[in-house]
Protein backbone atom coordinates (compact mmCIF):
# COMPACT_ATOMS: atom_id res chain seq x y z
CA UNK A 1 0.00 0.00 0.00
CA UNK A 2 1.44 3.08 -1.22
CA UNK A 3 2.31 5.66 1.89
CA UNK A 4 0.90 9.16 2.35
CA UNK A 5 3.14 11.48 0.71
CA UNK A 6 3.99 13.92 3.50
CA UNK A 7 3.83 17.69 3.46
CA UNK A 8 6.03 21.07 4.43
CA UNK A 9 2.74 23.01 5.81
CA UNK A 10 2.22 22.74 9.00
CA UNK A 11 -0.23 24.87 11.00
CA UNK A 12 0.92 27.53 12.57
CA UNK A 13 1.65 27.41 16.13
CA UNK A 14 0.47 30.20 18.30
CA UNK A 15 2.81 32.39 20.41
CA UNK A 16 3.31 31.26 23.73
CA UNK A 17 4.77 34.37 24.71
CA UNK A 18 3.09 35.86 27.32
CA UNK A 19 1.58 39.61 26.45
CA UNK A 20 2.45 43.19 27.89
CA UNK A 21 -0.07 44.68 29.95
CA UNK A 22 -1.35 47.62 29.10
CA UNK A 23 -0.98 47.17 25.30
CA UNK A 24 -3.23 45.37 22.15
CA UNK A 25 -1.90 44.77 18.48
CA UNK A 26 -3.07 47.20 15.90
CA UNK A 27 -5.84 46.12 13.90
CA UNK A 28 -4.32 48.14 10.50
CA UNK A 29 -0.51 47.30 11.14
CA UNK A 30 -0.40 44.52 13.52
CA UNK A 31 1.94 47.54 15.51
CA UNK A 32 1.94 47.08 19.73
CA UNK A 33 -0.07 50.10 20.88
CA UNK A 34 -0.33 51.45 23.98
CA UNK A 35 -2.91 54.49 25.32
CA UNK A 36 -2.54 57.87 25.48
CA UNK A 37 -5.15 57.73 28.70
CA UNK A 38 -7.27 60.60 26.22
CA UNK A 39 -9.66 58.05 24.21
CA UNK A 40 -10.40 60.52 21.34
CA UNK A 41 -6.52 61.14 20.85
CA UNK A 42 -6.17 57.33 20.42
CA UNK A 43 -8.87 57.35 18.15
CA UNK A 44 -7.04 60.53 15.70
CA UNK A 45 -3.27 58.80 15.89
CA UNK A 46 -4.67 55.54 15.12
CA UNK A 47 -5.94 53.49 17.74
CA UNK A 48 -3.10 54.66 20.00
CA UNK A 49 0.79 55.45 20.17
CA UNK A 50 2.93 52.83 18.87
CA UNK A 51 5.51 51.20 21.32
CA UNK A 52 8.70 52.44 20.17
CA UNK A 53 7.32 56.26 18.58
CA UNK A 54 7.69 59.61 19.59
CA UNK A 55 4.61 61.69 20.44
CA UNK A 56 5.62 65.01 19.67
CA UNK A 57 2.77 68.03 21.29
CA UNK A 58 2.87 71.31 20.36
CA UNK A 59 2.38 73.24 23.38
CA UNK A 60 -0.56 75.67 23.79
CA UNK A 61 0.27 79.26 24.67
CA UNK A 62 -0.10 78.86 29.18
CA UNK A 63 0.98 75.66 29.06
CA UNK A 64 -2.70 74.37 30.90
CA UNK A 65 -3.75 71.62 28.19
CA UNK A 66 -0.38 69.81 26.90
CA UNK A 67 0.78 69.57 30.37
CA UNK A 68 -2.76 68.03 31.22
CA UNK A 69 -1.91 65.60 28.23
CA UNK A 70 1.12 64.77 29.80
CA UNK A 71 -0.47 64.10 32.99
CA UNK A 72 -2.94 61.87 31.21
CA UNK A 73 0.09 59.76 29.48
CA UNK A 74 1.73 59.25 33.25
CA UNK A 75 -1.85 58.43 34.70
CA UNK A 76 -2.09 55.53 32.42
CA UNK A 77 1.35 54.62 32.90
CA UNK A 78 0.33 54.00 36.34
CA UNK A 79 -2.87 52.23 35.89
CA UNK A 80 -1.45 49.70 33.53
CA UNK A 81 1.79 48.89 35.73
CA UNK A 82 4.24 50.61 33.28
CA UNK A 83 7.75 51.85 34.28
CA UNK A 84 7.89 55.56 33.90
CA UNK A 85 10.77 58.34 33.06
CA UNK A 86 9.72 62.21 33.23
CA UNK A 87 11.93 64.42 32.51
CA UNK A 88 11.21 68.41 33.19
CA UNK A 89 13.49 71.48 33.64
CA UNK A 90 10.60 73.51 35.19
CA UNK A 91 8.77 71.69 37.48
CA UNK A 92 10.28 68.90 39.01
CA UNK A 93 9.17 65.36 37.99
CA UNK A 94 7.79 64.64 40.93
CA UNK A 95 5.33 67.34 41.61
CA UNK A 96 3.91 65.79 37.70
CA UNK A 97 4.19 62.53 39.46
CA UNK A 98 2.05 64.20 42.15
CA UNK A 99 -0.58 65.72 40.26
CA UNK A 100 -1.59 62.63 38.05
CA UNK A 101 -4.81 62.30 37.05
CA UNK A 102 -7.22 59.62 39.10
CA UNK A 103 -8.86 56.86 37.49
CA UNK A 104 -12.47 56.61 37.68
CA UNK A 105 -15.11 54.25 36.47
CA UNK A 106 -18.54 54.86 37.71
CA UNK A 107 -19.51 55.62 34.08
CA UNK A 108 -16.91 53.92 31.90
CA UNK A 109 -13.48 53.71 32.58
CA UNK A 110 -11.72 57.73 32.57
CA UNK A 111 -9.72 59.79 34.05
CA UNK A 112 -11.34 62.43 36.22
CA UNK A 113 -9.10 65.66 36.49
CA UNK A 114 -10.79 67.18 38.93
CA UNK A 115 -9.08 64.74 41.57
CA UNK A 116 -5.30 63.51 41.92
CA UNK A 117 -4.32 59.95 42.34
CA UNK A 118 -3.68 58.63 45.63
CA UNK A 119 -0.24 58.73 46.83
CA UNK A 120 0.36 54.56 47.38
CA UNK A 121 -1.19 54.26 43.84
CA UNK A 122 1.37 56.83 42.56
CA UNK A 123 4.79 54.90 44.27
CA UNK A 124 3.52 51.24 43.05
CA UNK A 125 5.06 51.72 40.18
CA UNK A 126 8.83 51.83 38.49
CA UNK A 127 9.36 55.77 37.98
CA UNK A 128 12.83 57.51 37.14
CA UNK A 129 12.75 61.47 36.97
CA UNK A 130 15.53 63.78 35.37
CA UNK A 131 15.42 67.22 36.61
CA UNK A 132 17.57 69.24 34.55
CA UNK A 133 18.62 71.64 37.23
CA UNK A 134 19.87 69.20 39.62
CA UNK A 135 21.42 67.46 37.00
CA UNK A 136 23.55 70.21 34.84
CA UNK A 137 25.59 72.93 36.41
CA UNK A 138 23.92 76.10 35.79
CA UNK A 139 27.85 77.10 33.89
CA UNK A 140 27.12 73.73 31.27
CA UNK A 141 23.21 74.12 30.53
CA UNK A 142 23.81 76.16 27.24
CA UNK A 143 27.02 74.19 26.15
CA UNK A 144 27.66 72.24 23.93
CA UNK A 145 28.67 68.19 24.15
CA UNK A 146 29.66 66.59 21.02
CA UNK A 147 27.65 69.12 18.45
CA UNK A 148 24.49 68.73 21.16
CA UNK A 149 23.48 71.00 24.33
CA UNK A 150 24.80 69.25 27.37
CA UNK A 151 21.75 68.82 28.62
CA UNK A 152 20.03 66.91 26.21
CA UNK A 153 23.26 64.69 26.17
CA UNK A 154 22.51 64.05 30.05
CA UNK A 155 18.83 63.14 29.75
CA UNK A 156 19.77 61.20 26.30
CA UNK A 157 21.93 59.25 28.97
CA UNK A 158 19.84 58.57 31.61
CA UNK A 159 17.20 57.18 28.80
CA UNK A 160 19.79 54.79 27.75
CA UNK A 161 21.03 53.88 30.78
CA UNK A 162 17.16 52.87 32.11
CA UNK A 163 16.39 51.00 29.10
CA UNK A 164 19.63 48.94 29.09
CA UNK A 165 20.03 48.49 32.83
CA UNK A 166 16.27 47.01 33.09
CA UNK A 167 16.29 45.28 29.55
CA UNK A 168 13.75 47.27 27.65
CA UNK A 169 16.30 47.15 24.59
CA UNK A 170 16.35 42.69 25.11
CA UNK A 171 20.20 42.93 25.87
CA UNK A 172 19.60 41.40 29.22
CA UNK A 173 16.17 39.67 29.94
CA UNK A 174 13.89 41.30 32.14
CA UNK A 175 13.44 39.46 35.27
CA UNK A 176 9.62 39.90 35.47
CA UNK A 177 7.06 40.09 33.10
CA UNK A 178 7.59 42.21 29.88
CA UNK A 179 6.76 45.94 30.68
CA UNK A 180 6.64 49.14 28.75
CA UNK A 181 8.91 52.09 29.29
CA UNK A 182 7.20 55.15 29.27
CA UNK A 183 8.63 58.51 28.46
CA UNK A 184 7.29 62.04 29.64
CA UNK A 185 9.74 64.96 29.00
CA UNK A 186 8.03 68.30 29.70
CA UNK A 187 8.70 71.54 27.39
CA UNK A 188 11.42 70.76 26.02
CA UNK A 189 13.46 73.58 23.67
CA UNK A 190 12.90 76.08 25.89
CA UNK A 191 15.17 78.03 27.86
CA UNK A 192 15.39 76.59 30.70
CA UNK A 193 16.63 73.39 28.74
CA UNK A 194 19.98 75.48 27.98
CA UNK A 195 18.57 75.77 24.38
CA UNK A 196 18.50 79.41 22.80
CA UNK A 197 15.64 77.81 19.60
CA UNK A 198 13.22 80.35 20.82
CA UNK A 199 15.37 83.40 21.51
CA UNK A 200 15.82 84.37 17.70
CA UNK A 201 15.61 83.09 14.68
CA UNK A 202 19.07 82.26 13.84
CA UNK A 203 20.28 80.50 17.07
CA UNK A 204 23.57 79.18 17.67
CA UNK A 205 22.32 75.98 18.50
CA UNK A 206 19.95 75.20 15.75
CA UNK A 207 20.78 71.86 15.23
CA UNK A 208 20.86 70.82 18.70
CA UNK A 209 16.90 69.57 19.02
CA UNK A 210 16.91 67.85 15.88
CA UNK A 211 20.00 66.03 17.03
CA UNK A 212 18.63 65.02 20.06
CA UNK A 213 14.96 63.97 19.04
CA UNK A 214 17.27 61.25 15.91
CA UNK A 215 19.30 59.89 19.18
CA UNK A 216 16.14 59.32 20.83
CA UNK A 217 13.91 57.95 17.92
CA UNK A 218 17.13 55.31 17.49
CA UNK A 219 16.49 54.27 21.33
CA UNK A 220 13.04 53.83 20.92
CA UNK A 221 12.95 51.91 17.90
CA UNK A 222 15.16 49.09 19.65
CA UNK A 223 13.33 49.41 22.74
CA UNK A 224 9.80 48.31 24.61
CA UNK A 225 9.20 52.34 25.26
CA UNK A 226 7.09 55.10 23.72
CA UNK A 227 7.58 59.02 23.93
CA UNK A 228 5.38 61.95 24.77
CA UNK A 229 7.16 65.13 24.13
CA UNK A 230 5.49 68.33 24.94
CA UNK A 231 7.31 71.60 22.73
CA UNK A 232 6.57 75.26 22.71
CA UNK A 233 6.30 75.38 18.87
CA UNK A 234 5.09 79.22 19.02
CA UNK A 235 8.23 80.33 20.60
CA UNK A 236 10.49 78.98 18.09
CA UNK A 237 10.90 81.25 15.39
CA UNK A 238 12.53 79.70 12.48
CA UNK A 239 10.56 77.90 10.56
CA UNK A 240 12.88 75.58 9.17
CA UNK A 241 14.07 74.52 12.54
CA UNK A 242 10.14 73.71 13.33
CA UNK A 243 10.06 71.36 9.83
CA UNK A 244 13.31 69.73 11.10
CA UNK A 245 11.54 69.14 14.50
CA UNK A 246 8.52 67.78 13.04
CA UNK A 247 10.12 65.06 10.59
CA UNK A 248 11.98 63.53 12.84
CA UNK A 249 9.05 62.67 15.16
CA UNK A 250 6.38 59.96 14.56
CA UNK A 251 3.03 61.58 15.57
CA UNK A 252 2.46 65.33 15.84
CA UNK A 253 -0.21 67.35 17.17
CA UNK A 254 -0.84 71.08 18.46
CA UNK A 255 -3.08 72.57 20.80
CA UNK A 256 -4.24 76.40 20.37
CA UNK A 257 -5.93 77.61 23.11
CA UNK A 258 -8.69 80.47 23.16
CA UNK A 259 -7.46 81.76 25.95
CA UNK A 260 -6.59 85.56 26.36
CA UNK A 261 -7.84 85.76 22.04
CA UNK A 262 -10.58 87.15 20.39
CA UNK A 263 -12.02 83.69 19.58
CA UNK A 264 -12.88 83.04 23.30
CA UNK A 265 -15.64 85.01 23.10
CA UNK A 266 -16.91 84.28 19.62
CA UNK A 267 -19.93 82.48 19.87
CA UNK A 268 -18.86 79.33 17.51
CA UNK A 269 -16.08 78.54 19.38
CA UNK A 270 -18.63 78.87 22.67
CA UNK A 271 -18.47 75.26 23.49
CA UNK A 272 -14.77 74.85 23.31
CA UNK A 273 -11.53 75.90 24.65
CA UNK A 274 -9.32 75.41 22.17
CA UNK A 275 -8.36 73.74 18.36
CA UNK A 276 -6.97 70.87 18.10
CA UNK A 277 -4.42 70.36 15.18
CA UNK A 278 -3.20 67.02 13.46
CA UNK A 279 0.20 67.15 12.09
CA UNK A 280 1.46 64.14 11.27
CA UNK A 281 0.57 60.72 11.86
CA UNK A 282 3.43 57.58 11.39
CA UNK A 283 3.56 55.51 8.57
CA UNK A 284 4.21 52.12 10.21
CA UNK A 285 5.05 48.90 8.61
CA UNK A 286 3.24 50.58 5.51
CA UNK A 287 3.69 53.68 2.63
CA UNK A 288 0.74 55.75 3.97
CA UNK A 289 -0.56 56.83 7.32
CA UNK A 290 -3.78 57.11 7.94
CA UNK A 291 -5.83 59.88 7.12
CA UNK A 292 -7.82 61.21 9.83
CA UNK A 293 -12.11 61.81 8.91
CA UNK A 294 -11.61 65.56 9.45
CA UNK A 295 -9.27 68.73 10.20
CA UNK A 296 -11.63 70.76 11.97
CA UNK A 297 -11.36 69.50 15.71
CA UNK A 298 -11.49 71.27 18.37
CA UNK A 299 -10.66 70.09 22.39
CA UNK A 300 -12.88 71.35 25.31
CA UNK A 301 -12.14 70.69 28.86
CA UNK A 302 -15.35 69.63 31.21
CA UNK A 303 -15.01 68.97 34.71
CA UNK A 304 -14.27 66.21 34.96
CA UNK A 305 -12.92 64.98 30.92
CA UNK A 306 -10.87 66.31 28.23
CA UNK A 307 -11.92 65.52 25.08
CA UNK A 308 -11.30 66.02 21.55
CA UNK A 309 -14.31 66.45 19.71
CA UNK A 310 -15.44 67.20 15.80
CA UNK A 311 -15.74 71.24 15.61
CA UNK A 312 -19.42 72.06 14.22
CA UNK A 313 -20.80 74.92 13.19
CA UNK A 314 -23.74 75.99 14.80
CA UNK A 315 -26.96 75.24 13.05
CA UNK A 316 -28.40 78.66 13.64
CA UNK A 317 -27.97 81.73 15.31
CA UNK A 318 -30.82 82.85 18.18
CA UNK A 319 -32.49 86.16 17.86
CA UNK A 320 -30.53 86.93 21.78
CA UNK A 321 -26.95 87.47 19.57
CA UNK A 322 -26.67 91.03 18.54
CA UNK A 323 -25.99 91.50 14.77
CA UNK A 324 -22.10 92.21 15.00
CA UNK A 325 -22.07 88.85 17.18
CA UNK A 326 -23.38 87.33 14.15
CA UNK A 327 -21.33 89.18 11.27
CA UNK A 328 -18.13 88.17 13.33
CA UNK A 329 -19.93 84.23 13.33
CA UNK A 330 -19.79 84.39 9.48
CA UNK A 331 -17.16 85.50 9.01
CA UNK A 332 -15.22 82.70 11.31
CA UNK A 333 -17.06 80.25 9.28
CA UNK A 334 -15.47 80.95 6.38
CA UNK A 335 -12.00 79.93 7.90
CA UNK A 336 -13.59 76.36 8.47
CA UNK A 337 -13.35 73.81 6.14
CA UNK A 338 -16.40 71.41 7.49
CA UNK A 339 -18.77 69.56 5.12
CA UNK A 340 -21.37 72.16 5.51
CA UNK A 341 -22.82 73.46 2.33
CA UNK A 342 -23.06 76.90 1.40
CA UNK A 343 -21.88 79.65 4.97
CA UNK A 344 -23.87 82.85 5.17
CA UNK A 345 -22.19 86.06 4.55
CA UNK A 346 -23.04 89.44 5.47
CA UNK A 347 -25.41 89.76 8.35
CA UNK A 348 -27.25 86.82 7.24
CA UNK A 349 -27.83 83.55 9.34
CA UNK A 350 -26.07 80.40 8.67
CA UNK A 351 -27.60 78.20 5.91
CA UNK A 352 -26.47 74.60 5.30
């Protein structure tokens, strides 16, 4: 009886490798993703941040929303047992640590920013800071250290020294189970970094950001870790230097706030406090990124939530606005570039 002729398929085992909490695959890419702790950012970038990507936020004008961003990224950090670096040369690391966000869940899982997180909730997990001031002589914060400010080559060393000395980078196995590295630096370009970006337009040290941000995208690519870096874009002056920045990060967004401008008391913009910009999203084990529904989005800031919302135009204006309220409403809409059909001009309500 003849035998069975045998065959080279064979099924396809699955992994036995355990997986890291706090992440989930991507359902485009098949990427590791990890939360932002804002569910409407994840949405916009893609289901989340990437492990091993840079996060780069363009900082509003006062500094109130990205910073509350960051303290969203390290809230989540906490929740999901991840090992944490911040890294600030204003306020110290700790007092972010401090002022994390609480979880709640009485109506879905969120974080409520009305409260801070309890302090034994706050040390359970892994967290290295880097506080610029205690760690560069005042005389070496605007020197320069092989062609980069000596202070980014400090904190570029204490970033590789955590991810090689606990094995995020798999040179020496990590004694418990897999974790996630993540990476908070706070404002970084501005003065008190040592860097002089925002003083002028031509600074000496042009080419010490970009310089830094390509050491650091090499570390996370060859590392379990993910980066949120919060910028004050509107300070920086040359243009070029702000292209530079933005190509060598993975995902970049900006905040504008209506705070202190004349849009804070235009009546479309009533229900928010700010726009909310996409710059770039990664292109990740494929040619194209995605392509987000819309441009117009705008961020508001309830009590207890920050969200990130689609920016709609109202569908009428009441008979209590006073005519100039509504001249100044038309002619806002024209600088939005929503689905609506035809905008009003003139004193003339808004017809769709």
């Amino acid at each position: 009886m003849a035998t069975r002729a045998g065959t080279s398929f064979q099924r396809r085992a699955r992994s036995k490798r355990a997986p890291v909490p706090g992440t989930r695959p991507s359902l485009h890419n098949g990427q590791l993703l990890l939360s932002t702790g804002v569910p409407s950012l994840d949405y916009l970038i893609g289901g989340g941040l990437a492990v091993g990507t840079l996060l780069l936020v363009e900082e509003d004008r006062y500094e109130s929303y990205s910073r509350m961003l960051l303290k969203y990224f390290v809230a989540e950090g906490i929740v999901c047992g991840h090992s944490l670096l911040i890294a600030s040369a204003k306020d110290h690391p700790e007092e972010i640590l401090q002022t994390a966000l609480t979880s709640s869940s009485r109506f879905g899982h969120y974080y409520d920013v009305s409260k801070t997180m309890s302090p034994e909730l706050q040390h359970s997990v892994n967290c290295h800071s880097f506080f610029q001031p205690d760690e560069v002589p005042l005389d070496l914060a605007a020197a320069e250290f092989s062609n980069m400010n000596f202070g980014y080559v400090k904190l570029l060393r204490a970033i590789q020294r955590v991810i090689r000395e606990e094995g995020f980078d798999g040179s020496s196995p990590q004694t418990k189970q897999r974790n996630i590295l993540r990476i908070g630096i706070h404002s970084l370009g501005s003065v008190l970094w040592g860097d002089d970006v925002g003083l002028n337009e031509n600074p000496e040290s042009a080419y010490s950001l970009t310089r830094f941000l390509y050491a650091l995208r090499g570390l996370l690519r060859t590392s379990l870790s993910a980066c949120m870096i919060t910028v004050p874009a509107y300070l920086i002056q040359n243009k070029a230097v702000i292209g530079r920045v933005v190509k060598l990060s993975d995902t970049v967004i900006g905040l504008e706030s209506f705070n202190a401008s004349e849009r804070e008391t235009n009546p479309i913009y009533k229900d928010y406090h700010g726009l909310f910009h996409v710059r770039q999203l990664p292109r990740l084990n494929c040619l194209i990124s995605d392509v987000p529904d819309t441009k117009d989005l705008a961020f508001k800031l309830k009590r207890k939530l920050f969200t990130i919302e689609r920016l709609h135009l109202p569908p009428d204006l009441s008979d209590t606005v006073s005519r100039s309220s509504k001249q100044d409403v038309a002619e806002s809409a024209k600088l939005l570039s929503s689905g609506c059909g035809g905008v009003a001009s003139g004193n003339k309500h808004l017809d769709f």
